[in-house]
C-alpha atoms as a PDB file:
ATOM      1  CA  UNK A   1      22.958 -17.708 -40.881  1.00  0.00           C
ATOM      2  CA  UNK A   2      20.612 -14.901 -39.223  1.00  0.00           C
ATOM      3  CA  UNK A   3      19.804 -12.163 -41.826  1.00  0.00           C
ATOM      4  CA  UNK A   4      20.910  -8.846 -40.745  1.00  0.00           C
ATOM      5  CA  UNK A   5      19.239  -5.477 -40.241  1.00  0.00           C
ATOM      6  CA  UNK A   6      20.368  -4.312 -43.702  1.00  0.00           C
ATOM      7  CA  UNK A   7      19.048  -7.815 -45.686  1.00  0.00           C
ATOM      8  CA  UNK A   8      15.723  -7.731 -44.023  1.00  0.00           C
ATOM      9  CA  UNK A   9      15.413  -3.931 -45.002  1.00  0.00           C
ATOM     10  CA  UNK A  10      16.746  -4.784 -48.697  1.00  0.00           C
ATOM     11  CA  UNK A  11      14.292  -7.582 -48.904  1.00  0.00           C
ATOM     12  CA  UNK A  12      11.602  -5.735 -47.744  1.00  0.00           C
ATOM     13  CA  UNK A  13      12.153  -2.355 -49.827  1.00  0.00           C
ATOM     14  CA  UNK A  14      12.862  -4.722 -52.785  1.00  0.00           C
ATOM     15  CA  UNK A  15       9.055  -6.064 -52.269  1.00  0.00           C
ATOM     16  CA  UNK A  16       7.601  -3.009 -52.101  1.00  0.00           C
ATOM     17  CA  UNK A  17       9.067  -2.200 -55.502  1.00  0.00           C
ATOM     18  CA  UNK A  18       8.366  -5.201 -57.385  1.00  0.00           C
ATOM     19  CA  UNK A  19       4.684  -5.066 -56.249  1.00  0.00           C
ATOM     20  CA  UNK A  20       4.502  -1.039 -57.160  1.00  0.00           C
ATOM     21  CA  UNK A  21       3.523  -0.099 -53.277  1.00  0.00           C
ATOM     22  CA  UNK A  22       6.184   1.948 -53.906  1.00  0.00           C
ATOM     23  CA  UNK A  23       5.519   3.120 -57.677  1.00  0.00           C
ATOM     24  CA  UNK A  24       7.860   4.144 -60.373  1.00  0.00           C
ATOM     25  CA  UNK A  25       9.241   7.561 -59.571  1.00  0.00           C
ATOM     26  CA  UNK A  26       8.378   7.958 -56.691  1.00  0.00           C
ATOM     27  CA  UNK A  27      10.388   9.677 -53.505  1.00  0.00           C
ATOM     28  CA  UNK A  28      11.853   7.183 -51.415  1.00  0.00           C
ATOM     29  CA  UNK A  29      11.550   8.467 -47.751  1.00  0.00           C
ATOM     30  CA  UNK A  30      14.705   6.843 -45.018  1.00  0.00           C
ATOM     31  CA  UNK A  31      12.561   8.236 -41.969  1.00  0.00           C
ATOM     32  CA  UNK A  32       9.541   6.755 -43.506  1.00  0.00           C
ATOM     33  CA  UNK A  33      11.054   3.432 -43.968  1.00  0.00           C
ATOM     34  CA  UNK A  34      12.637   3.048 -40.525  1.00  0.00           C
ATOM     35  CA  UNK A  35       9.603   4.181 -38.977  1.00  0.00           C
ATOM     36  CA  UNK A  36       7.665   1.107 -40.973  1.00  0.00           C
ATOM     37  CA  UNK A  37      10.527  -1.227 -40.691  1.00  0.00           C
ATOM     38  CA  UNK A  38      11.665  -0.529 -37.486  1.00  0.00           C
ATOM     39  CA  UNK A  39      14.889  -0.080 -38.378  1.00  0.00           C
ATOM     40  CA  UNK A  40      17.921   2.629 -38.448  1.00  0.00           C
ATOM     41  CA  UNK A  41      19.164   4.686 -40.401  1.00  0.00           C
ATOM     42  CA  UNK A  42      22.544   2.748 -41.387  1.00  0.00           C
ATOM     43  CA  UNK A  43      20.591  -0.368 -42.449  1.00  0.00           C
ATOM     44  CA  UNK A  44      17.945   1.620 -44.741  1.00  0.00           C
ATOM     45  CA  UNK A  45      20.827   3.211 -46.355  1.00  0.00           C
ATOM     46  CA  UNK A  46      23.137   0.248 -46.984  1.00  0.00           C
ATOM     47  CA  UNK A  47      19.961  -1.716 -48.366  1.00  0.00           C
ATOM     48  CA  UNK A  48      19.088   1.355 -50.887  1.00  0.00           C
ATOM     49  CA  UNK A  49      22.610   1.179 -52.706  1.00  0.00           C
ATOM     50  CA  UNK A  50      22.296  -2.632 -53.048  1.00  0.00           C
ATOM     51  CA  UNK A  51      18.789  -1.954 -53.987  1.00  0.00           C
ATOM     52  CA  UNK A  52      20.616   0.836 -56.461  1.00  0.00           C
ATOM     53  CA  UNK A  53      22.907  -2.044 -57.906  1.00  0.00           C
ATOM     54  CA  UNK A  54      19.872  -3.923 -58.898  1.00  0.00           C
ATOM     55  CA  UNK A  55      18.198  -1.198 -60.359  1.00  0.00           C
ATOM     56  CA  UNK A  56      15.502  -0.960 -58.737  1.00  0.00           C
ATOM     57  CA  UNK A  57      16.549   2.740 -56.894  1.00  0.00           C
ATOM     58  CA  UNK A  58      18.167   6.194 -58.084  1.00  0.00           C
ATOM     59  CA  UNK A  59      20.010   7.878 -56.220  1.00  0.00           C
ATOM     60  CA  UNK A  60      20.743  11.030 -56.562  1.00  0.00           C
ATOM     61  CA  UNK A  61      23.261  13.528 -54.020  1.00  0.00           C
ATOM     62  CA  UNK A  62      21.997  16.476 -53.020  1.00  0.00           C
ATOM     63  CA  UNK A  63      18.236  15.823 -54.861  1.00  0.00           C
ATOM     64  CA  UNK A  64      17.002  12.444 -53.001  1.00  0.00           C
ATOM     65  CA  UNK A  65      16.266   8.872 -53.742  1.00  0.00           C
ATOM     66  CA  UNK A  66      13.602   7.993 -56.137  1.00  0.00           C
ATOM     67  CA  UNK A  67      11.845   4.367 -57.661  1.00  0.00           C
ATOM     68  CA  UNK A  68      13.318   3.493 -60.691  1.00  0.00           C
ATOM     69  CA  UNK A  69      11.334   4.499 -63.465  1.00  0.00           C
ATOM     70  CA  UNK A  70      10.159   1.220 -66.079  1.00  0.00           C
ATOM     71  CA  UNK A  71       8.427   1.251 -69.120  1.00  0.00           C
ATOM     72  CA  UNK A  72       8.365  -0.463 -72.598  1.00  0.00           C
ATOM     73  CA  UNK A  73      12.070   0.630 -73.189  1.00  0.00           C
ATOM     74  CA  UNK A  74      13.615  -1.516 -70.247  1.00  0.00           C
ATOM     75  CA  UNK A  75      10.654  -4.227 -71.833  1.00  0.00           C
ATOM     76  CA  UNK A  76      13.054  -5.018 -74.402  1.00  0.00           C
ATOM     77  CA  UNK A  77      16.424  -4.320 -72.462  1.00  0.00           C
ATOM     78  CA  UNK A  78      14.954  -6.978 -69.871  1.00  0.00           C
ATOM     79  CA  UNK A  79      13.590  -9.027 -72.415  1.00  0.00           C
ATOM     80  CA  UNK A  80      17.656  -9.015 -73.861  1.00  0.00           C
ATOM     81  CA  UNK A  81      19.230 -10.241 -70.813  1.00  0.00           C
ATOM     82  CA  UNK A  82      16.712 -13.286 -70.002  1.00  0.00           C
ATOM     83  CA  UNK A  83      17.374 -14.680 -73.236  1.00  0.00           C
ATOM     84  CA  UNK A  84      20.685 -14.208 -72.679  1.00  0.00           C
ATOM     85  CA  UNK A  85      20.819 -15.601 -69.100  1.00  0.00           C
ATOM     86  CA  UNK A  86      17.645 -18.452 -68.454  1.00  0.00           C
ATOM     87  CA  UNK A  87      18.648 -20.669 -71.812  1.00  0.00           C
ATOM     88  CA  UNK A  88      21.659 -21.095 -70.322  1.00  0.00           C
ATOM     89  CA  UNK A  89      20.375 -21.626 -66.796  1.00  0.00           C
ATOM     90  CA  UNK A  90      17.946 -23.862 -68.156  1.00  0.00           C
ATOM     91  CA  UNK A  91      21.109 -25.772 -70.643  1.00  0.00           C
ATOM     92  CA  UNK A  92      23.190 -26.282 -67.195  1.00  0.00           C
ATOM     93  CA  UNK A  93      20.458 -27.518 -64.940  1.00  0.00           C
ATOM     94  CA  UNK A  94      19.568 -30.173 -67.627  1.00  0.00           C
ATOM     95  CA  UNK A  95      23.351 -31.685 -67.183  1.00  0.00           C
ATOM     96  CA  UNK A  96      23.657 -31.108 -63.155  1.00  0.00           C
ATOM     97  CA  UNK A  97      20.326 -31.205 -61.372  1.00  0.00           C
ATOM     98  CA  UNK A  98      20.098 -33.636 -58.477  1.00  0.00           C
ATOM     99  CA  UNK A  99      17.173 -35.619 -57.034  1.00  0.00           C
ATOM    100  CA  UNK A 100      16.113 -33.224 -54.854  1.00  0.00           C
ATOM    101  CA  UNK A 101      16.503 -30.062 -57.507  1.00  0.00           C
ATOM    102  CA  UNK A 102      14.420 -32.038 -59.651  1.00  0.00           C
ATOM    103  CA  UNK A 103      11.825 -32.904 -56.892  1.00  0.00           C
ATOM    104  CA  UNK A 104      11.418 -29.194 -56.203  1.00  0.00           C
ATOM    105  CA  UNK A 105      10.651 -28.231 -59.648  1.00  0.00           C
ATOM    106  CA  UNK A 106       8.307 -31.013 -59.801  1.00  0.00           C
ATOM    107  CA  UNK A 107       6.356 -29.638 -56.859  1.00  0.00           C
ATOM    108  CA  UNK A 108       6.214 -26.143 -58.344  1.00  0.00           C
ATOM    109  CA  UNK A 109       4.937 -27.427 -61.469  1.00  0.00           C
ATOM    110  CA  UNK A 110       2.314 -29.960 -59.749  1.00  0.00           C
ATOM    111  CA  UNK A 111       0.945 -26.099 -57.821  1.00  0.00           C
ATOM    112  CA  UNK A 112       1.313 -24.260 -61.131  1.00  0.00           C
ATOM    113  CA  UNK A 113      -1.065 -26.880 -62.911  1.00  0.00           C
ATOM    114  CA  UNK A 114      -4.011 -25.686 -61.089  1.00  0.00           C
ATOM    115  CA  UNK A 115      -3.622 -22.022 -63.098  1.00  0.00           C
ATOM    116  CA  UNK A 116      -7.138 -21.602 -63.812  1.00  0.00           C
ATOM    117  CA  UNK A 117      -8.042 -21.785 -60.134  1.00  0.00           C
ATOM    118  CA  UNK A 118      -5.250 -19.527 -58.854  1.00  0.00           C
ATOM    119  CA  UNK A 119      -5.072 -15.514 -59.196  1.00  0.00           C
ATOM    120  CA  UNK A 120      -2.266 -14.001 -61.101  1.00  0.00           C
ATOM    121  CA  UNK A 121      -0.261 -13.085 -57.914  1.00  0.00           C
ATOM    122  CA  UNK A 122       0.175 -16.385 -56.806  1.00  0.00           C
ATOM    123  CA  UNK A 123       0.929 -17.711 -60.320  1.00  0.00           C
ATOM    124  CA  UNK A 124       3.628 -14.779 -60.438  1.00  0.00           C
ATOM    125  CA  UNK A 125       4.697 -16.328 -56.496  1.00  0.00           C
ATOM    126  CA  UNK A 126       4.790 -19.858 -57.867  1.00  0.00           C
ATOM    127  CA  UNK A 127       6.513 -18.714 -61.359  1.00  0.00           C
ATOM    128  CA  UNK A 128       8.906 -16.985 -59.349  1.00  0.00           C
ATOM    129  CA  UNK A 129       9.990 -20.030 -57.448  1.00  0.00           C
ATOM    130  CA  UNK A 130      10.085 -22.010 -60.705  1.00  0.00           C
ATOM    131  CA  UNK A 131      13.333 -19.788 -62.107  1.00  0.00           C
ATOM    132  CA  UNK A 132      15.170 -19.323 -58.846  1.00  0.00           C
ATOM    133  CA  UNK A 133      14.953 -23.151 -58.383  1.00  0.00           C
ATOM    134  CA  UNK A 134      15.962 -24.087 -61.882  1.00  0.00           C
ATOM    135  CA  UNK A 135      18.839 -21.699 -61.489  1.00  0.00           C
ATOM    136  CA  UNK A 136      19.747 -22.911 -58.676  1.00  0.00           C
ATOM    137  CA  UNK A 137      19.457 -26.138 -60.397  1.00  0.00           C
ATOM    138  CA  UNK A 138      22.493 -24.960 -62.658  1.00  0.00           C
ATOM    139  CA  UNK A 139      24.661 -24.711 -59.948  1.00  0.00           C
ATOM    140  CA  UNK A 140      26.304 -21.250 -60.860  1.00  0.00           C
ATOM    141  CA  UNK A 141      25.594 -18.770 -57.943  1.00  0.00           C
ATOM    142  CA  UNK A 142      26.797 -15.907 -59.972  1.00  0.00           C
ATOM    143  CA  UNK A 143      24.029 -17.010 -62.707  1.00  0.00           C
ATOM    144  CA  UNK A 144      21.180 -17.903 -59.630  1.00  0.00           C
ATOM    145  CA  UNK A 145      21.916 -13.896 -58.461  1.00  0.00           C
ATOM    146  CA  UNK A 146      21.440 -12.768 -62.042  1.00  0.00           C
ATOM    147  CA  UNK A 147      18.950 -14.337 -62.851  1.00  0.00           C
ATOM    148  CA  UNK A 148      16.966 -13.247 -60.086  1.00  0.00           C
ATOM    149  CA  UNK A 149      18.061  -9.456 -60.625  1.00  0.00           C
ATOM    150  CA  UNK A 150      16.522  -9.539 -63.490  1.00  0.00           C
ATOM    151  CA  UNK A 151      13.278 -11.541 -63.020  1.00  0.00           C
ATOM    152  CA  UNK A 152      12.708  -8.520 -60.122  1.00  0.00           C
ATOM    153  CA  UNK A 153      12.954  -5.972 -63.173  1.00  0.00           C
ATOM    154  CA  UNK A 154      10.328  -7.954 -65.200  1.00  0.00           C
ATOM    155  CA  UNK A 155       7.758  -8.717 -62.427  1.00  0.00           C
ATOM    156  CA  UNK A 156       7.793  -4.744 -61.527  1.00  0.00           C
ATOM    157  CA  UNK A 157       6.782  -4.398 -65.401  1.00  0.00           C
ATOM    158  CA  UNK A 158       4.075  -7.482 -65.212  1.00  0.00           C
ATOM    159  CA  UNK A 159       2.609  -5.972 -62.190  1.00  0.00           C
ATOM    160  CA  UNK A 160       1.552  -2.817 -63.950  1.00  0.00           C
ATOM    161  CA  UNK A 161      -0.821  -5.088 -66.533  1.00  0.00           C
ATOM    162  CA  UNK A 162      -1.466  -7.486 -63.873  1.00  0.00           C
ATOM    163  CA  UNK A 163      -5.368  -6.825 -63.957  1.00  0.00           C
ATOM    164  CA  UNK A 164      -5.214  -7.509 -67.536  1.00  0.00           C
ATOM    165  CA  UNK A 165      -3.746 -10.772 -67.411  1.00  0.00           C
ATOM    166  CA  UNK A 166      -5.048 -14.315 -67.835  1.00  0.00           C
ATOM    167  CA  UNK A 167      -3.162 -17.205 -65.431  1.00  0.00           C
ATOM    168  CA  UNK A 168      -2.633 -18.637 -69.377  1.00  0.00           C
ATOM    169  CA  UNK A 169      -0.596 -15.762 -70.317  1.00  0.00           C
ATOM    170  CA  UNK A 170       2.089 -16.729 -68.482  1.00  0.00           C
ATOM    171  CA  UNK A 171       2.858 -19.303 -70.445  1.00  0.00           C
ATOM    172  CA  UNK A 172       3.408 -21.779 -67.892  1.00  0.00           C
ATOM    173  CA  UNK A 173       2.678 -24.872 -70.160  1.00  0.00           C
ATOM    174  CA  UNK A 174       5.964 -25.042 -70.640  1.00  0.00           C
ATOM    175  CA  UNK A 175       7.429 -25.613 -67.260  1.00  0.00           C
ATOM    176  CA  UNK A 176       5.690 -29.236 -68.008  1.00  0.00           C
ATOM    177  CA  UNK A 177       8.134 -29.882 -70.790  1.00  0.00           C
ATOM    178  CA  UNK A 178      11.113 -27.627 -69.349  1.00  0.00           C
ATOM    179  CA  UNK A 179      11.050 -30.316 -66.662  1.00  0.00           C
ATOM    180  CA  UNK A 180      11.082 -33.032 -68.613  1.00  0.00           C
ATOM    181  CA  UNK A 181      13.798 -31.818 -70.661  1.00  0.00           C
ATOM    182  CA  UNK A 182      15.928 -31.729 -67.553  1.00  0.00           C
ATOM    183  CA  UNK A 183      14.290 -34.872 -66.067  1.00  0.00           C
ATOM    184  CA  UNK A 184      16.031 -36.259 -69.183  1.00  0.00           C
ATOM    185  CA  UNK A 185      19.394 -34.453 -69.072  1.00  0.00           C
ATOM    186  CA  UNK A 186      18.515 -32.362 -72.396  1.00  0.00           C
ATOM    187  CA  UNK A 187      19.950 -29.641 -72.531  1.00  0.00           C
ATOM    188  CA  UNK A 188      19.657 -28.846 -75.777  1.00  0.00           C
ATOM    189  CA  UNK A 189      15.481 -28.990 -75.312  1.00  0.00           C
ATOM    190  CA  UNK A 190      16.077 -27.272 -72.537  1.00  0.00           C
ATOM    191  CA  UNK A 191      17.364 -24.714 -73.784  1.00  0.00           C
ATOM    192  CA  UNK A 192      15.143 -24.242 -76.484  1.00  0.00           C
ATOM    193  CA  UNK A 193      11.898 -24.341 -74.160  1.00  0.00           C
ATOM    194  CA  UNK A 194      13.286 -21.476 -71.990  1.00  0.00           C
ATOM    195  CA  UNK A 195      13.592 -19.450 -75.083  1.00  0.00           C
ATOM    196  CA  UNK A 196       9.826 -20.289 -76.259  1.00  0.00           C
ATOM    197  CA  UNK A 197       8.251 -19.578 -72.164  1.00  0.00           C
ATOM    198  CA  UNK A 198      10.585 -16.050 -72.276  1.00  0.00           C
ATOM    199  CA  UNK A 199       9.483 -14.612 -75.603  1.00  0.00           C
ATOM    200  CA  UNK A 200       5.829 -15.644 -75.648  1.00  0.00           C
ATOM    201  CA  UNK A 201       5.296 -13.723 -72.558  1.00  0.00           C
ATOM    202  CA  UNK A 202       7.729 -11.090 -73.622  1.00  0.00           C
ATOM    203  CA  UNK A 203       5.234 -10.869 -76.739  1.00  0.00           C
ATOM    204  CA  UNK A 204       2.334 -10.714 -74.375  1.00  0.00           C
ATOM    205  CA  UNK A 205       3.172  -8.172 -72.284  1.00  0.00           C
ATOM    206  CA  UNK A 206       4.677  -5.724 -75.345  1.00  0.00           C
ATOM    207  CA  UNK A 207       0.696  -5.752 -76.262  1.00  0.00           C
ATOM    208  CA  UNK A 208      -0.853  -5.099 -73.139  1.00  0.00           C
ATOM    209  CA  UNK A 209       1.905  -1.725 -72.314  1.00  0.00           C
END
């Protein structure tokens, strides 16, 4: 399926949030963003009220369109939803992951075991990859969608201590024995690893805001 004019702009627009190029608060400019996208003025708007439903815009009639704000109060809002939603991603891709699921993960742990060598954006690109695939892994596409929603809402808040942060902060030693929990069909240990990975760098990142 070919993405559409509105998808492209949401994706982009989306990026440009996550990564602060557009920073919290700020004015969001339509003529701006379909001069740089090369795009009109239907798709920028329909991909700013999905981009509203994920949180990641305000807007507001007669007054503009504006960057979320984020600070150490959606922290713990964000922080309440993971736990809620990745332990149980986590519990159902131990009992349904296929060959090829499992493969995938394997791969993005086998790039994420070089952390020392790699900068923090690329361990955030990798990471990213890691939860959308395990996720997907769980085979609920209602539960891949939020998931990712709210990943987006925490990167936006680890980008603003990114300079500050060590490759081992991300506590990424526990993708190792996330996938072999799954590898195993464990759910329960599963479980209980996403849990430990969520709140260690929850804990992390509540020190460094």
């Amino acid at each position: 399926m070919c993405p559409t004019d509105y998808s492209i702009a949401r994706d982009k627009i989306r990026e440009r949030i996550i990564s602060l190029q557009l920073p919290p608060g700020s004015v969001i400019s339509e003529a701006q963003l379909m001069e740089e996208l090369g795009l009109g003025r239907t798709p920028i708007r329909e991909a700013l009220k999905l981009l509203e439903a994920e949180n990641l815009v305000v807007i507001v009639p007669r007054r503009g369109i504006f960057v979320s704000e984020i600070g150490l109060n959606h922290l713990h809002q964000i922080y309440e939803m993971r736990m809620a939603l990745e332990p149980l991603s986590a519990r159902l891709a131990a009992m349904r992951i296929t060959p090829a699921r499992l493969s995938q993960l394997q791969l993005c742990s086998a790039e994420m075991g070089h952390t020392d060598n790699l900068d923090i954006p690329t361990v955030f690109r990798v990471d990213r990859a890691f939860h959308r695939l395990l996720a997907t892994a769980s085979g609920n596409e209602l539960l891949v969608r939020d998931v990712t929603r709210h990943y987006n809402l925490a990167l936006r808040l680890w980008n603003l201590v990114q300079s500050r942060l060590t490759p081992a902060d991300l506590a990424v030693d526990t993708h190792v024995r996330l996938i072999e929990a799954v590898a195993n069909h464990n759910p329960d240990e599963a479980e209980a690893v996403m849990r430990e990975h969520i709140d260690r760098f929850n804990r992390r990142i509540r020190e460094l805001l």
